[in-house]
C-alpha atoms as a PDB file:
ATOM      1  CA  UNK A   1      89.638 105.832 129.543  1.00  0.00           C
ATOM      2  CA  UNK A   2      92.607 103.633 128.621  1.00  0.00           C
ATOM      3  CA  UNK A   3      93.986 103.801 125.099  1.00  0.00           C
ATOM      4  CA  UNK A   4      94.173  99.900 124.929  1.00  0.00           C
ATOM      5  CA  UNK A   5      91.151  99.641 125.628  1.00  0.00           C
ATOM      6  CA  UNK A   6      89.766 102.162 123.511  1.00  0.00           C
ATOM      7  CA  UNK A   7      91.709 100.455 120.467  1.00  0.00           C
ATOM      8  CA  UNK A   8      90.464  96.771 121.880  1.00  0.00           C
ATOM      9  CA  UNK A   9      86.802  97.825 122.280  1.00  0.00           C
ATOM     10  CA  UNK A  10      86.767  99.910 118.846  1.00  0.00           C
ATOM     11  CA  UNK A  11      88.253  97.003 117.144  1.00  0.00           C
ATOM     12  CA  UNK A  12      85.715  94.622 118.314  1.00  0.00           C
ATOM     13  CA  UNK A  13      82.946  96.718 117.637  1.00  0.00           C
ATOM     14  CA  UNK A  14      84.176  97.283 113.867  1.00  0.00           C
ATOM     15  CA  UNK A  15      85.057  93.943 112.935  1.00  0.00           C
ATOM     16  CA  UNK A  16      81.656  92.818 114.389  1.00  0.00           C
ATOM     17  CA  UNK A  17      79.461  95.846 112.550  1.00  0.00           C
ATOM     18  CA  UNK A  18      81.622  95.745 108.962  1.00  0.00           C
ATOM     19  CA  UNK A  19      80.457  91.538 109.354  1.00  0.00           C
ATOM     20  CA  UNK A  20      77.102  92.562 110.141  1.00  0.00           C
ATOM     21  CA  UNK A  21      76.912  94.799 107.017  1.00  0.00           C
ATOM     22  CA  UNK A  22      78.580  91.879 104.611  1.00  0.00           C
ATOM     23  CA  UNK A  23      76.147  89.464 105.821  1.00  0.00           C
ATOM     24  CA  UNK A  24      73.348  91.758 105.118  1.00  0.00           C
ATOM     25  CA  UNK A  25      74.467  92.574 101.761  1.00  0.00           C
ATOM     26  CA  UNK A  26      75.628  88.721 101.167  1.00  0.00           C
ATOM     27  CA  UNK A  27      72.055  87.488 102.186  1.00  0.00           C
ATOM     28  CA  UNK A  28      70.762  88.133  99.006  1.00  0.00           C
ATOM     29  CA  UNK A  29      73.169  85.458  98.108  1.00  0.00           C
ATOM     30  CA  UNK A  30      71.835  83.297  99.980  1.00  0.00           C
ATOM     31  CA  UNK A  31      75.079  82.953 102.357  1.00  0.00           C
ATOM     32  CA  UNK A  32      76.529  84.063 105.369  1.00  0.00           C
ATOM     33  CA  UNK A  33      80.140  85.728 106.253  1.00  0.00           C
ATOM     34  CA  UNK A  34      81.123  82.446 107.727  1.00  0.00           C
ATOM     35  CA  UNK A  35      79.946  80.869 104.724  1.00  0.00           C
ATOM     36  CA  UNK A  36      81.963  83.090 102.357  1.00  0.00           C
ATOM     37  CA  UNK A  37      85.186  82.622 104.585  1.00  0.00           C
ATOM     38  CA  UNK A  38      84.724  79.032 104.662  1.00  0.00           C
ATOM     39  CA  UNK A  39      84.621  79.123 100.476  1.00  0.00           C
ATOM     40  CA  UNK A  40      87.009  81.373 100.526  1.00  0.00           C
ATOM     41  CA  UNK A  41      89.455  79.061 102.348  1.00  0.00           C
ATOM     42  CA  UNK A  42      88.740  76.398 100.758  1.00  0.00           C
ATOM     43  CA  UNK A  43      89.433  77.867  96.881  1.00  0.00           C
ATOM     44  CA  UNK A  44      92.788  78.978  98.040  1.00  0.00           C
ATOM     45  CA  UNK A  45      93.913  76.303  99.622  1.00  0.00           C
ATOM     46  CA  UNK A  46      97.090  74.753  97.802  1.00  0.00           C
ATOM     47  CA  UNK A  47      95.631  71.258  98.520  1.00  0.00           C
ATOM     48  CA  UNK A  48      92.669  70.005  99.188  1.00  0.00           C
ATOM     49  CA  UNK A  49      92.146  70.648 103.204  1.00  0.00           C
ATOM     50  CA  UNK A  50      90.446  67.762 105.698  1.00  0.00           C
ATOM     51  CA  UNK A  51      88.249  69.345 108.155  1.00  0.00           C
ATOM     52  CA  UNK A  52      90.722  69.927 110.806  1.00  0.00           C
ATOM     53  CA  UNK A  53      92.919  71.761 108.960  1.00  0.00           C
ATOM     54  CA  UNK A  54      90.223  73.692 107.378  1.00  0.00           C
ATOM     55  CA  UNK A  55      88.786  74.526 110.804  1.00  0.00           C
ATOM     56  CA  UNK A  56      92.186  75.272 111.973  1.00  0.00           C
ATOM     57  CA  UNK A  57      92.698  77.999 109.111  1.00  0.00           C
ATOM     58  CA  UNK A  58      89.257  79.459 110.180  1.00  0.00           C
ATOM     59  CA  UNK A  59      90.133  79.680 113.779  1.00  0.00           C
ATOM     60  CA  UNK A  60      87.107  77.914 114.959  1.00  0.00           C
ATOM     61  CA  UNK A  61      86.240  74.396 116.356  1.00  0.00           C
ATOM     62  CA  UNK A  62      85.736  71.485 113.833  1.00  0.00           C
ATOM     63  CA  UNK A  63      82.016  70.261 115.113  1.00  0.00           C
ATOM     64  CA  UNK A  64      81.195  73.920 114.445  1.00  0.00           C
ATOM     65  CA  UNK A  65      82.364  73.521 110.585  1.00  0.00           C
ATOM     66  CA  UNK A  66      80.469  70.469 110.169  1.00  0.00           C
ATOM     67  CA  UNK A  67      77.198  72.273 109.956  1.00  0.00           C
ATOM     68  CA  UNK A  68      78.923  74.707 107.782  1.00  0.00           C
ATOM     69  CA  UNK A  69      80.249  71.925 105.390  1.00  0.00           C
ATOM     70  CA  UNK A  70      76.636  70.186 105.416  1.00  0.00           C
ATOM     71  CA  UNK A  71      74.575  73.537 104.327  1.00  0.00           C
ATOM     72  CA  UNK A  72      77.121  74.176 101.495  1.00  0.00           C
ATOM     73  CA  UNK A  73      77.830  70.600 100.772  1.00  0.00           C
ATOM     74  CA  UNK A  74      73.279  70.901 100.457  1.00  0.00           C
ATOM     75  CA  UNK A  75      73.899  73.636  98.447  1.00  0.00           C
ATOM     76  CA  UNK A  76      76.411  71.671  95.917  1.00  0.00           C
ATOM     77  CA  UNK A  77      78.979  74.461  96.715  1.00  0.00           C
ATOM     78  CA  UNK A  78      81.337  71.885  97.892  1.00  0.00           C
ATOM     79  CA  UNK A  79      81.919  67.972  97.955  1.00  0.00           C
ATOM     80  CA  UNK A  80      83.356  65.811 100.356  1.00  0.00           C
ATOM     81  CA  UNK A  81      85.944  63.410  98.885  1.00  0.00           C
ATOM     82  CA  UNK A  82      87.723  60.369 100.385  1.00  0.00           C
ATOM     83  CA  UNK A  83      91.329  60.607 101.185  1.00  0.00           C
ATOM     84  CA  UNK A  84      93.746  58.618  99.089  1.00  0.00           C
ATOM     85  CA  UNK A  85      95.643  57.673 102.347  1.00  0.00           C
ATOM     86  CA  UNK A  86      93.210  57.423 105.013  1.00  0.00           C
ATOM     87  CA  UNK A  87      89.295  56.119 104.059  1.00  0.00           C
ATOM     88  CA  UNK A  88      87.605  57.773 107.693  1.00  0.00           C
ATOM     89  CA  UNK A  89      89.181  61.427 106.328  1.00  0.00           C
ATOM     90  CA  UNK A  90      87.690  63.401 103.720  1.00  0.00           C
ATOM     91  CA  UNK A  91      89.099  66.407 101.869  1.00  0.00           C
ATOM     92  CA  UNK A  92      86.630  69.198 100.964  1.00  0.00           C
ATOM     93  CA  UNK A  93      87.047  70.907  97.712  1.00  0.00           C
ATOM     94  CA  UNK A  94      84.741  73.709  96.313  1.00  0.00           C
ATOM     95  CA  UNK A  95      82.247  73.048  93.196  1.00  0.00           C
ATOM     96  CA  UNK A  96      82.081  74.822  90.096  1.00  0.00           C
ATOM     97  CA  UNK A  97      78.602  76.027  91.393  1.00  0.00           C
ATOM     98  CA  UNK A  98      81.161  77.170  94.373  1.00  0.00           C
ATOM     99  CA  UNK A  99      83.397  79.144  92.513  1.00  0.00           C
ATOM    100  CA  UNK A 100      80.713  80.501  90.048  1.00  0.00           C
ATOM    101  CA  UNK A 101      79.157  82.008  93.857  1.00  0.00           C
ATOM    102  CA  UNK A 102      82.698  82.504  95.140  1.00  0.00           C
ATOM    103  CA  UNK A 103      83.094  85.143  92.184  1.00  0.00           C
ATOM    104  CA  UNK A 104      79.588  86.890  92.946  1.00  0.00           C
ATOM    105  CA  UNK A 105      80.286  87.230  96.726  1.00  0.00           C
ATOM    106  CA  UNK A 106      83.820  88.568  96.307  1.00  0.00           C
ATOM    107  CA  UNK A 107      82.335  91.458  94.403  1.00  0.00           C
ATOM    108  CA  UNK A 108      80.328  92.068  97.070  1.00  0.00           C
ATOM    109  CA  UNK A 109      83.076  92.515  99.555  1.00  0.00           C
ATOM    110  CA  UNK A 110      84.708  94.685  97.017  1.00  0.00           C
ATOM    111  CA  UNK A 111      82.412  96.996  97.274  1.00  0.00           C
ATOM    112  CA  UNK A 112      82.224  96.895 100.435  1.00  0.00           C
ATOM    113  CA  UNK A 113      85.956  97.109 101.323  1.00  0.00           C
ATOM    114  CA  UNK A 114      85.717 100.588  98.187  1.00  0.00           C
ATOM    115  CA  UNK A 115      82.795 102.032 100.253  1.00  0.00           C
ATOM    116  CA  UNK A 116      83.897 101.522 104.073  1.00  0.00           C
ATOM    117  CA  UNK A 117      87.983 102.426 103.666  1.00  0.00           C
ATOM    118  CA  UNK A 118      86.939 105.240 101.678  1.00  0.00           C
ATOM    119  CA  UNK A 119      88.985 108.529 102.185  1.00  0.00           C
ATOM    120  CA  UNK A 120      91.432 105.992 104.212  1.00  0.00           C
ATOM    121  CA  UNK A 121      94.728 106.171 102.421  1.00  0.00           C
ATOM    122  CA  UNK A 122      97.320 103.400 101.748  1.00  0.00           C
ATOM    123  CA  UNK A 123      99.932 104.285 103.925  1.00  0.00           C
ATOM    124  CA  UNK A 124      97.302 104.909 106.499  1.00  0.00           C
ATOM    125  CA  UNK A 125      96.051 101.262 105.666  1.00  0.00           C
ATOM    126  CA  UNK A 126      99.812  99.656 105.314  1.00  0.00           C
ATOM    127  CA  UNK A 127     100.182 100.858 108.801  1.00  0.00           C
ATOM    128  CA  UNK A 128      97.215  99.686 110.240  1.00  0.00           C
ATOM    129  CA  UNK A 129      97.642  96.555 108.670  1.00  0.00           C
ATOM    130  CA  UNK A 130     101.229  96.744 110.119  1.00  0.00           C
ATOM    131  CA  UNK A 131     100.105  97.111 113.465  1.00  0.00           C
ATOM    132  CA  UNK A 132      96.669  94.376 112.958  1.00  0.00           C
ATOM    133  CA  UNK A 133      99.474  91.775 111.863  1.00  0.00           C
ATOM    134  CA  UNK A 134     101.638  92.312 115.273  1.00  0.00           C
ATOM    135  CA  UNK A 135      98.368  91.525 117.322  1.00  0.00           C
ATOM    136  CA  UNK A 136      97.413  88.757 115.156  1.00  0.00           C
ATOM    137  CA  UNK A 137     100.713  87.046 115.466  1.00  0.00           C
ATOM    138  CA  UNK A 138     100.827  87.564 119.472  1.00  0.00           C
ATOM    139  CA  UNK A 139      97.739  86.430 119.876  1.00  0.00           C
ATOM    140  CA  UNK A 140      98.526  83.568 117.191  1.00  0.00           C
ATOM    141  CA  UNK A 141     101.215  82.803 119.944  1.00  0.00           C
ATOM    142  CA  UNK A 142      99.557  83.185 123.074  1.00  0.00           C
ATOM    143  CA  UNK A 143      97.003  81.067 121.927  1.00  0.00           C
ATOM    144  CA  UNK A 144      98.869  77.920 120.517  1.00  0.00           C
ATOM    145  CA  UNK A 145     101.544  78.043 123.165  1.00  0.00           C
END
């Protein structure tokens, strides 16, 4: 079997089953992995993001974050504000009630992160990480060319 594709198909399968065992841990949360990331992104961002550019950071398509935004924005994790500059965009920020969940959640992918990387060291991670950056970026590349 070819080593690319060994690496491809193992990386695929990981990322997929390490989200599978976040959201089952997160869903007594009451929130998804996409939900978290989408909090996530949002608390870190320097400025207040408009949905494009929050969908843009997320890598996915913008009528896919608008269901997103609506079950948090339910939830009073986020809000919706107008735009100083431009009335039809709004800029999403997160919610006190966000941050309070944003705090519970990130302990939860602590764990997580403690439990699945142990026995892994840190210059096996700093390489790996070394190596997951260099595909990011190509593909980063590829994909926005």
């Amino acid at each position: 079997m070819d080593i690319q594709y060994q690496f491809s198909r193992l990386l695929a399968l990981t990322q997929r089953r390490w989200t599978i065992y976040l959201d089952k841990r997160l869903s007594a949360l009451g929130l998804t992995h996409a939900r978290w990331l989408t909090l996530v992104e949002i608390s870190k961002a320097e400025t207040k993001l408009n949905q494009r550019e929050l969908a843009s950071r997320l890598g996915i398509e913008s009528a896919t974050l608008v269901n997103l935004l609506d079950g948090l924005a339910a939830s009073h994790l986020i809000r919706r504000i107008p735009d100083a500059t431009d009335r039809r965009t709004k800029r999403i920020e997160i919610t006190p009630a966000g941050n309070a969940l944003l705090k519970k959640i990130s302990a939860v992918a602590e764990d997580i992160r403690h439990e699945l990387l142990e026995g892994v060291s840190e210059r096996e991670l700093q390489t790996m990480i070394k190596i997951l950056r260099r595909i990011h970026d190509r593909v980063d590349k590829i994909t926005t060319e």
